[in-house]
Protein backbone atom coordinates (compact mmCIF):
# COMPACT_ATOMS: atom_id res chain seq x y z
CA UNK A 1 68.80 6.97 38.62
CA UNK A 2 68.03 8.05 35.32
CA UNK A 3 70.69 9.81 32.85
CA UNK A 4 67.67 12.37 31.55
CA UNK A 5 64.27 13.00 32.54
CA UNK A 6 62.37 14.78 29.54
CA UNK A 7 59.39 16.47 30.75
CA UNK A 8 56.71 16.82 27.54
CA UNK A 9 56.73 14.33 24.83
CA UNK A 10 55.79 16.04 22.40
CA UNK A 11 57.85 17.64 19.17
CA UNK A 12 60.67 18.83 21.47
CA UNK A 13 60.63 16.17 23.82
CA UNK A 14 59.89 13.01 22.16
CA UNK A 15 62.66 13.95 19.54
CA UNK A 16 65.41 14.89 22.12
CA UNK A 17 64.27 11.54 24.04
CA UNK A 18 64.72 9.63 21.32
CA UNK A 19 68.22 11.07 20.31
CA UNK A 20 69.59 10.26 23.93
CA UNK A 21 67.89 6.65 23.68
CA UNK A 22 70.00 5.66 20.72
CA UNK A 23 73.40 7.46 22.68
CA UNK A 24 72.53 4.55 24.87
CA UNK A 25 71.08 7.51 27.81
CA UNK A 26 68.87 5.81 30.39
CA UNK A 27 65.81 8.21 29.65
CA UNK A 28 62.18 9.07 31.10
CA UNK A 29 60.09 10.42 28.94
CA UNK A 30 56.74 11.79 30.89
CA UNK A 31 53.46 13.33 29.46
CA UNK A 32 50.72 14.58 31.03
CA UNK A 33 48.80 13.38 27.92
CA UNK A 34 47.88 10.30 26.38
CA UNK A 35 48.80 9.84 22.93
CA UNK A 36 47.28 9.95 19.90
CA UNK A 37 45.63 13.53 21.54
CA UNK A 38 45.55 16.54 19.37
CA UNK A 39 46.46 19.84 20.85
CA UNK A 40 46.19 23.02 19.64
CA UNK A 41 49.15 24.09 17.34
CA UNK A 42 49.82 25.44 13.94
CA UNK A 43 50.72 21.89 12.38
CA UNK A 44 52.89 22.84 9.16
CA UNK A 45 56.91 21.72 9.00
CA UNK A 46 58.99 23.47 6.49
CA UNK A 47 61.40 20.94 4.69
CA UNK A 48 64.28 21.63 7.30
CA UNK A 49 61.73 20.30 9.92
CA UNK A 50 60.98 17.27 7.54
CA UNK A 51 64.52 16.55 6.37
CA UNK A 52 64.68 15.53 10.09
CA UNK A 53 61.87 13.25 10.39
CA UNK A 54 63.45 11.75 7.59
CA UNK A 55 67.19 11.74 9.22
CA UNK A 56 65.44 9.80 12.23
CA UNK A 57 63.45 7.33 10.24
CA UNK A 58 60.03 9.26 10.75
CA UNK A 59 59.25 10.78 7.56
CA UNK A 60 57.48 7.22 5.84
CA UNK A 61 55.27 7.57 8.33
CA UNK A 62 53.87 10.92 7.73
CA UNK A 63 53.43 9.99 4.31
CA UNK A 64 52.18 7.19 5.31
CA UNK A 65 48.96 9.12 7.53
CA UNK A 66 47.32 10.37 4.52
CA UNK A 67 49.08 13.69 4.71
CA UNK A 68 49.48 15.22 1.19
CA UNK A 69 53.28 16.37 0.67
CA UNK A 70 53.60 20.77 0.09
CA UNK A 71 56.00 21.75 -2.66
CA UNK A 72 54.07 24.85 -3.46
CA UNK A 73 53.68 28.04 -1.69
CA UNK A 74 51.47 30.85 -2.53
CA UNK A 75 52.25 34.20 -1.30
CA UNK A 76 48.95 36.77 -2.26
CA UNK A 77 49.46 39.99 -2.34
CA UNK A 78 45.96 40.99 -3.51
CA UNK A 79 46.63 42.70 -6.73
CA UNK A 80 49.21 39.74 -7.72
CA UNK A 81 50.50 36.14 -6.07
CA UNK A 82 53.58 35.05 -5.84
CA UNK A 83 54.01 31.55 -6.58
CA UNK A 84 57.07 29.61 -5.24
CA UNK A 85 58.09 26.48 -4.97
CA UNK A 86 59.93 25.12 -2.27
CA UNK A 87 63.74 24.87 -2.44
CA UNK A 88 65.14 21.36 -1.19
CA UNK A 89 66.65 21.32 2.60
CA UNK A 90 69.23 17.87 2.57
CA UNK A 91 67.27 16.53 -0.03
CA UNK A 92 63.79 16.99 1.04
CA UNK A 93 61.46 19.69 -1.01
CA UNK A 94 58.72 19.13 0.56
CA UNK A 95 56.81 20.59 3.85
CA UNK A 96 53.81 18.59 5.42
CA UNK A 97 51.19 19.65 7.62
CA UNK A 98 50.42 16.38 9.90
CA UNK A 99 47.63 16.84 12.53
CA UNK A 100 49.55 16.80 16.09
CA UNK A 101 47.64 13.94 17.21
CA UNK A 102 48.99 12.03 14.07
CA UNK A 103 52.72 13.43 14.31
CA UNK A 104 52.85 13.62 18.38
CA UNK A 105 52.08 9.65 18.55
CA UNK A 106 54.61 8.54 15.66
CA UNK A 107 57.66 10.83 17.86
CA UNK A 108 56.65 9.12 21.17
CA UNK A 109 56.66 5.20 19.35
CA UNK A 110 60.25 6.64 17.69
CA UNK A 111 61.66 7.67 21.29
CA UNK A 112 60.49 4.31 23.04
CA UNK A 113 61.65 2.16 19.92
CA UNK A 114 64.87 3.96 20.75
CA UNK A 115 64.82 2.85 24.15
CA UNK A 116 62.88 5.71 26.36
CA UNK A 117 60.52 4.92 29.16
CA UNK A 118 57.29 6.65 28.76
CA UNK A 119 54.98 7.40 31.18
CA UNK A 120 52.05 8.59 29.64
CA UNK A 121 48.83 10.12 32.16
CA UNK A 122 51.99 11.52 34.18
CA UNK A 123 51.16 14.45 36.14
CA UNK A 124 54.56 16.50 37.00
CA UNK A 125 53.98 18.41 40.73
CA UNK A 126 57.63 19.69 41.31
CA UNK A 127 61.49 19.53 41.01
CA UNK A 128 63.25 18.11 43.51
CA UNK A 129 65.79 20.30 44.62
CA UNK A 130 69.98 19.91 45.84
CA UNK A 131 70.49 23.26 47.14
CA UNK A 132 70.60 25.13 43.51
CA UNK A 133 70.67 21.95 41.56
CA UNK A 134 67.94 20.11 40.02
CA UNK A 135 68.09 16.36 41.29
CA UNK A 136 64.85 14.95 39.91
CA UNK A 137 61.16 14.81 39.93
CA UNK A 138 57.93 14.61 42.23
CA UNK A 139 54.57 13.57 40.19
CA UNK A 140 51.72 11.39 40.42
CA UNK A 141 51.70 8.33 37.62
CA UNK A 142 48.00 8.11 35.36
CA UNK A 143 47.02 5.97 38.62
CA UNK A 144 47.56 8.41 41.07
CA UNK A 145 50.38 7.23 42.67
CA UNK A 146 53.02 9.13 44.04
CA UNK A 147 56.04 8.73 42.45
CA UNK A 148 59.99 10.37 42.96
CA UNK A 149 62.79 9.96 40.38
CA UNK A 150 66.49 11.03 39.81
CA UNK A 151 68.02 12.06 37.43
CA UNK A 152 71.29 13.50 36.13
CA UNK A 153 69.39 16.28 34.19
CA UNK A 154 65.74 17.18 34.26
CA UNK A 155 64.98 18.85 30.61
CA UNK A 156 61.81 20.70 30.36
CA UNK A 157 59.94 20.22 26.90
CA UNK A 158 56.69 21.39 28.39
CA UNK A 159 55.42 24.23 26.70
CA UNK A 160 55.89 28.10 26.64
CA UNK A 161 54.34 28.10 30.37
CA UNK A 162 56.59 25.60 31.42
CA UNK A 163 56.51 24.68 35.32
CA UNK A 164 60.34 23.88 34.74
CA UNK A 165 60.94 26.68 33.62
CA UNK A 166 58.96 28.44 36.31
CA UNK A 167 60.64 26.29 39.29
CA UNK A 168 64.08 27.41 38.29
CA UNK A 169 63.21 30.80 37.36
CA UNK A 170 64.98 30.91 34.37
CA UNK A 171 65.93 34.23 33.00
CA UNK A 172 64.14 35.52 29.80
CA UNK A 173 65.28 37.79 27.51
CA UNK A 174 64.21 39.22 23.68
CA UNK A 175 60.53 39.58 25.67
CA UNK A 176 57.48 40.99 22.91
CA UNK A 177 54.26 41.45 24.05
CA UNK A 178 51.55 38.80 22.21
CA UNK A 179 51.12 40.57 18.89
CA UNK A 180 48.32 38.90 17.36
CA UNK A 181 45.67 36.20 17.99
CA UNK A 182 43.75 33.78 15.58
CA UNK A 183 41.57 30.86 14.65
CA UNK A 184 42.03 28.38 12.54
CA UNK A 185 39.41 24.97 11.48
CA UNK A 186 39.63 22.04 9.33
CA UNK A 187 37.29 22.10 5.87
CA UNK A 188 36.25 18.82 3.58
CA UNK A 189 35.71 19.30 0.05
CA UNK A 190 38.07 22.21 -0.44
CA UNK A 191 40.36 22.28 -3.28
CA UNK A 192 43.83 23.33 -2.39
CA UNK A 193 47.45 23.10 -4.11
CA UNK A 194 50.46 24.22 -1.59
CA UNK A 195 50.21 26.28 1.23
CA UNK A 196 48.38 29.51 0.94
CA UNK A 197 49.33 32.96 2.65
CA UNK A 198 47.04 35.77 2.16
CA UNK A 199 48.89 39.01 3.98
CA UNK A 200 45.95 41.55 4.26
CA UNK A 201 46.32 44.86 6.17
CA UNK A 202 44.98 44.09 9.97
CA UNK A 203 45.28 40.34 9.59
CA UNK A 204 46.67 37.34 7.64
CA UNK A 205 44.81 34.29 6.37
CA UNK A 206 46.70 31.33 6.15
CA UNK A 207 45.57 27.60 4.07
CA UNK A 208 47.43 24.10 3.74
CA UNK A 209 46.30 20.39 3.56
CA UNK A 210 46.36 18.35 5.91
CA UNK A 211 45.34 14.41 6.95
CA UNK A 212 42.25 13.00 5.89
CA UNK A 213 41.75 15.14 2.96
CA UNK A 214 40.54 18.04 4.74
CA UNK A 215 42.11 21.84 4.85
CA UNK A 216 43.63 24.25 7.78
CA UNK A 217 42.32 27.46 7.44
CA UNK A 218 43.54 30.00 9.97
CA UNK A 219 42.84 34.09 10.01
CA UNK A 220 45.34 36.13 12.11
CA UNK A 221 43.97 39.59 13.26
CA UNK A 222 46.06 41.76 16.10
CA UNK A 223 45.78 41.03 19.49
CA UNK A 224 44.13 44.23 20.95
CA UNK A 225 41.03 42.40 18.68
CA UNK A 226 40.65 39.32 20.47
CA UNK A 227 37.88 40.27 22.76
CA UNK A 228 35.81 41.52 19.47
CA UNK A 229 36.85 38.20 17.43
CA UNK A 230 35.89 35.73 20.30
CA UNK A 231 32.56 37.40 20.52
CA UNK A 232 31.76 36.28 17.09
CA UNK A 233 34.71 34.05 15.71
CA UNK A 234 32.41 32.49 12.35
CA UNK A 235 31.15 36.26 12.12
CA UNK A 236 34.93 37.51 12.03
CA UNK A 237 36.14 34.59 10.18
CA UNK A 238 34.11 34.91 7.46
CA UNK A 239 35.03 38.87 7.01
CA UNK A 240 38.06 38.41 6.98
CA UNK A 241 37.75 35.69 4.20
CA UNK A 242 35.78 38.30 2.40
CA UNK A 243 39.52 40.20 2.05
CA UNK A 244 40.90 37.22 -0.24
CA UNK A 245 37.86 36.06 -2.59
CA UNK A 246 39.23 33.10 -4.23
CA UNK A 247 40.05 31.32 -1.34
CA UNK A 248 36.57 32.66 0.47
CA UNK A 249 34.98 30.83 -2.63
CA UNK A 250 37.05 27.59 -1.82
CA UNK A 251 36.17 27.10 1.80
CA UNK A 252 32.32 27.91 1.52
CA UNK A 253 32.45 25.03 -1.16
CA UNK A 254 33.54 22.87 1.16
CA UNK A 255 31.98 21.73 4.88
CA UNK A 256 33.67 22.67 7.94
CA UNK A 257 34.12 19.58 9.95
CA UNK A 258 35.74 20.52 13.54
CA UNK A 259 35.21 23.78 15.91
CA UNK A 260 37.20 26.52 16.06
CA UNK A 261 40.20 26.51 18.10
CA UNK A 262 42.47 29.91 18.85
CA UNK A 263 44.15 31.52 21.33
CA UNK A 264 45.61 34.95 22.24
CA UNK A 265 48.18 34.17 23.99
CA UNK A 266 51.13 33.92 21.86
CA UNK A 267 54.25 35.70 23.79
CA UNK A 268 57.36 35.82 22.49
CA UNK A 269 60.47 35.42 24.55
CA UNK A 270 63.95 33.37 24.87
CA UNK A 271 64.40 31.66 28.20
CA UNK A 272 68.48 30.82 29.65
CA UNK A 273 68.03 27.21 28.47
CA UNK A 274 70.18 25.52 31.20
CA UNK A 275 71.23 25.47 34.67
CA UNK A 276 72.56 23.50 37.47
CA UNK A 277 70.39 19.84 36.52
CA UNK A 278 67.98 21.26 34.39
CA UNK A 279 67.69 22.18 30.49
CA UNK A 280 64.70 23.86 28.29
CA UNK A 281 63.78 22.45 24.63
CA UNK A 282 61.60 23.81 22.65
CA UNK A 283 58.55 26.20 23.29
CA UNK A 284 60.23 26.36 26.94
CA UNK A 285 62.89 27.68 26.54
CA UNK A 286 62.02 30.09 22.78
CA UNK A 287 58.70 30.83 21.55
CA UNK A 288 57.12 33.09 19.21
CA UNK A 289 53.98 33.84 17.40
CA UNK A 290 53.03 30.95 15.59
CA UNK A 291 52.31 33.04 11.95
CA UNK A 292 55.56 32.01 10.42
CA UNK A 293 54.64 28.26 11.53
CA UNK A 294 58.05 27.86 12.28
CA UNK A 295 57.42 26.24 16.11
CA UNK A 296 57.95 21.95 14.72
CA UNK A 297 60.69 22.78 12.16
CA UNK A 298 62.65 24.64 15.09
CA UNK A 299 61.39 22.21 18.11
CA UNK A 300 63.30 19.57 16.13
CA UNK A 301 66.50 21.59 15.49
CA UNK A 302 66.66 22.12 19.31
CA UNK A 303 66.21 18.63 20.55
CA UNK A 304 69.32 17.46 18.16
CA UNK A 305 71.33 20.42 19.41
CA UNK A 306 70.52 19.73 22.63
CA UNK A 307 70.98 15.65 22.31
CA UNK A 308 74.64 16.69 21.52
CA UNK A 309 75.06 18.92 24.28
CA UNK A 310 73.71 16.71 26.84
CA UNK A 311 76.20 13.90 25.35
CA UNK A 312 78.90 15.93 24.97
CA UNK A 313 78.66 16.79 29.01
CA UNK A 314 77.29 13.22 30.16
CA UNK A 315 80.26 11.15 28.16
CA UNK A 316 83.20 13.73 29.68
CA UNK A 317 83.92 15.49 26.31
CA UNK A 318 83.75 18.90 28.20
CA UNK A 319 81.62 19.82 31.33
CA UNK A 320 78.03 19.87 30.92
CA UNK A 321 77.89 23.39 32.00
CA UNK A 322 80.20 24.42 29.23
CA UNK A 323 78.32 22.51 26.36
CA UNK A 324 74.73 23.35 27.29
CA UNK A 325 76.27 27.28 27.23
CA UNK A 326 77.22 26.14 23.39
CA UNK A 327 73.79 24.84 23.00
CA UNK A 328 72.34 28.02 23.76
CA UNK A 329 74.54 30.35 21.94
CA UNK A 330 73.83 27.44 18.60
CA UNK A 331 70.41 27.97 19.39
CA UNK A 332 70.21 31.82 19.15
CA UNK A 333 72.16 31.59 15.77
CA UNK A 334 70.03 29.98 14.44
CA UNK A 335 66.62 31.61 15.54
CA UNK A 336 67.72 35.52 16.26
CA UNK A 337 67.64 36.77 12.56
CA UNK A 338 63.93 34.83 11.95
CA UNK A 339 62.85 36.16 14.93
CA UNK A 340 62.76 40.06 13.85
CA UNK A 341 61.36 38.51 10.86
CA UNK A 342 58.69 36.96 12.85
CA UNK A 343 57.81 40.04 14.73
CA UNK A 344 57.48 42.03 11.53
CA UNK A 345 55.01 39.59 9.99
CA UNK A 346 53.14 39.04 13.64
CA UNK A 347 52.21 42.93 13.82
CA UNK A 348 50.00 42.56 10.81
CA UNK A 349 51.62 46.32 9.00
CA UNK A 350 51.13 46.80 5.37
CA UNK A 351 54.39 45.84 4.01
CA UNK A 352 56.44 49.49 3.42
CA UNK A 353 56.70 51.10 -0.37
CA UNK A 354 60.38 49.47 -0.53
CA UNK A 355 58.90 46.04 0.27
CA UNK A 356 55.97 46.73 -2.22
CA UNK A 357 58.54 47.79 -4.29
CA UNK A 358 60.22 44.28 -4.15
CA UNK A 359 57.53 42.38 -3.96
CA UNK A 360 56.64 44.17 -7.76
CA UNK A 361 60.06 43.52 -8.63
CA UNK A 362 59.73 39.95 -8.18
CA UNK A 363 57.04 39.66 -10.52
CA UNK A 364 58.54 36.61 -12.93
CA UNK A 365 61.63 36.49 -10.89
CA UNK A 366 61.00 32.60 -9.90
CA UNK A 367 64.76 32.22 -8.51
CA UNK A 368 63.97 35.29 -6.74
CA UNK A 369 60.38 34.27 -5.44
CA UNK A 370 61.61 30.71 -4.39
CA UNK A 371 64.47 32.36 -2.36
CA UNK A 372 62.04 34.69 -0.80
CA UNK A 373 59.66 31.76 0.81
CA UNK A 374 62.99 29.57 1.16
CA UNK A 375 63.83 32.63 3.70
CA UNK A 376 60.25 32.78 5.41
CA UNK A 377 60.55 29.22 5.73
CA UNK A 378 63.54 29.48 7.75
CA UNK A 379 66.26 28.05 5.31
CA UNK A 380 67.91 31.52 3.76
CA UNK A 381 69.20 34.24 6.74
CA UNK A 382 67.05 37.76 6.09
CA UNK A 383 70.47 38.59 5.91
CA UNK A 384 71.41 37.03 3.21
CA UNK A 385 68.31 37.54 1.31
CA UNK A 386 67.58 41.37 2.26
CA UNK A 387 71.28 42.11 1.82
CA UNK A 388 71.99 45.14 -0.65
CA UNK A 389 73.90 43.50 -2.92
CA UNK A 390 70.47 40.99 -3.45
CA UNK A 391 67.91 43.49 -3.28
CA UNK A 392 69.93 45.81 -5.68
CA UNK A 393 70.02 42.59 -8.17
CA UNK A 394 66.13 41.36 -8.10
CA UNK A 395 65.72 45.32 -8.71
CA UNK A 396 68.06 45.82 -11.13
CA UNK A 397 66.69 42.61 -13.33
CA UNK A 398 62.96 43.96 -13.41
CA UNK A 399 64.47 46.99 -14.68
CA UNK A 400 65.35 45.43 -17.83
């Protein structure tokens, strides 16, 4: 019997894995994929996603992939940029935006260094079932064969349609509609510095570097458009670049080198991340539109919260029950106040005359502009950044 089986290996899974491994867990990692496989995802980690990679040994190896490091963020408004740079996160001041098939294979080699099992080509059929409790797995191996395991605790790291989550019908909550869709490619010859975020009204373009030398571009229009935008992505893509020249100028320099790839289907929803056998990491258990890019950075904070949960319970420190209740409530901490935030940015609005207001007002206010991005990055609480008593201050300096 295993101690954990961790359903996904990718940036939730792998990572929790891993963690468990070194605790000295008896752990199954499974995948329906093979890896290195790319999948669709918006690829950037803010330094608090990095600082872990570098906490578990992983961060050499991004640099290591050719992937340039992002201490830079541009935030254009149209008439004026913003220009930030990024505020350190336990030493790290840098974000990187690895392809997944690059970052997704160096997590999986870190969790089966650690001591994991992997069973890659895995296809997951069902739970296996105690009464209420969750006692295992039923799934076919890459060969076909049928195949039954135990476990203590089956944690599902597969995905915002996750079939754990579906088999145990966990509860959602927070539940928002898909707000927006978008498509995003990868252009050679492009000259970029940072990451790039062009707000316009009815859409957001978004730019960063990436492996290889080659740039993400990604335009963000609302959801209601999708049918209109799929009919003629290139068309669509290229208006909308239209709305921020200098960067239209960039990419049509450069040479797109890969499809398009986008989606619609971007809910947003918290899911009761434990139950009698069974947790949720991850996209399984919280996701949200992807404009903030805040999915990696967060799918890493979960998997150590979790990691300690899941020892806590399996070494008798309290009952499992009790600590994967703790894990949840950490976890909505954490994510609840950048989750409005989220929202706000995903509906694509014009920001309001007070926000235009501070925006102005931030004009050659570096500490102020760094704080800003430090907050849409996930490291500063709104709270503590749209408080009053700050607002009043950034206001109150362009005054004089």
């Amino acid at each position: 019997m295993y101690d954990a089986i961790v359903i996904g290996a990718r940036c939730a899974g792998s990572p929790t894995a891993m963690l468990l491994a070194q605790k000295g867990y008896r752990v199954l990692l499974v995948d329906k994929a093979t890896f290195p496989s790319d999948i669709m995802s918006t690829h950037y980690i803010h330094p608090r996603g990095v600082a872990k990679l570098k906490r578990w040994g992983v961060m050499e190896g991004v640099i290591d992939s050719n992937c340039p490091p992002i201490a830079q963020a541009t935030f254009d408004l149209g008439p004026f940029a913003l220009v930030a740079s990024t505020l350190p996160v336990d030493g790290v001041a840098t974000g990187y935006g690895p392809r997944r098939m690059v970052l997704d294979a160096m997590l999986v080699e870190a969790a089966v260094k650690a001591g994991a099992e992997l069973r890659e080509g895995f296809s997951m059929q069902e739970l296996m079932m105690d009464g209420d409790r969750v006692t295992g797995i039923r799934g076919r191996s890459a060969g076909g064969t049928a195949v039954t395991e135990d476990a203590h605790l089956v944690i599902g790291a597969d995905g915002m349609r996750s079939l754990v989550a579906r088999n145990v019908q966990a509860p959602e909550y927070h539940r928002v509609p898909s707000l927006s869709c978008g498509y995003y490619s990868y252009w050679s010859g492009m000259e970029i510095e940072g990451v790039e975020f062009y707000p316009r009204e009815g859409s957001t373009l978004l730019a960063f570097p990436t492996n290889d030398q080659l740039v993400c571009v990604a335009c963000v229009w609302p959801q209601q458009l999708f049918p209109t935008i799929r009919a003629d992505i290139e068309g669509n893509f290229n208006k909308t670049l239209d709305l921020a020249p200098a960067l239209a100028e960039r990419v049509r320099l450069g040479k797109r080198e890969e499809r398009f790839v986008g989606t619609a289907d971007v809910p947003n929803f918290f899911c009761k991340p434990y139950g009698p056998g069974w947790a949720l990491v991850g996209d399984a258990g919280y996701h949200k539109d992807p404009i903030l890019a805040h999915g990696i950075s967060d799918a890493f904070r979960d998997a150590e919260l979790l990691a300690a949960a899941v020892h806590a319970g399996l070494s008798g420190q309290q009952s499992l029950e009790e600590a994967l209740a703790a894990y949840e409530q950490r976890r909505n901490e954490a994510v609840l106040p950048f989750y409005e935030l989220t929202m706000q940015f995903a509906r694509l609005e014009p920001p309001s005359p007070q926000m235009q207001q501070l925006f102005a007002a931030m004009r050659g206010n570096q500490e102020a502009t760094d704080r800003y991005f430090a907050t849409i990055e996930g490291t500063i609480s709104p709270a503590e950044f749209f408080s009053p008593e700050n607002i009043g201050q950034i206001l109150e300096q362009a005054s004089l």
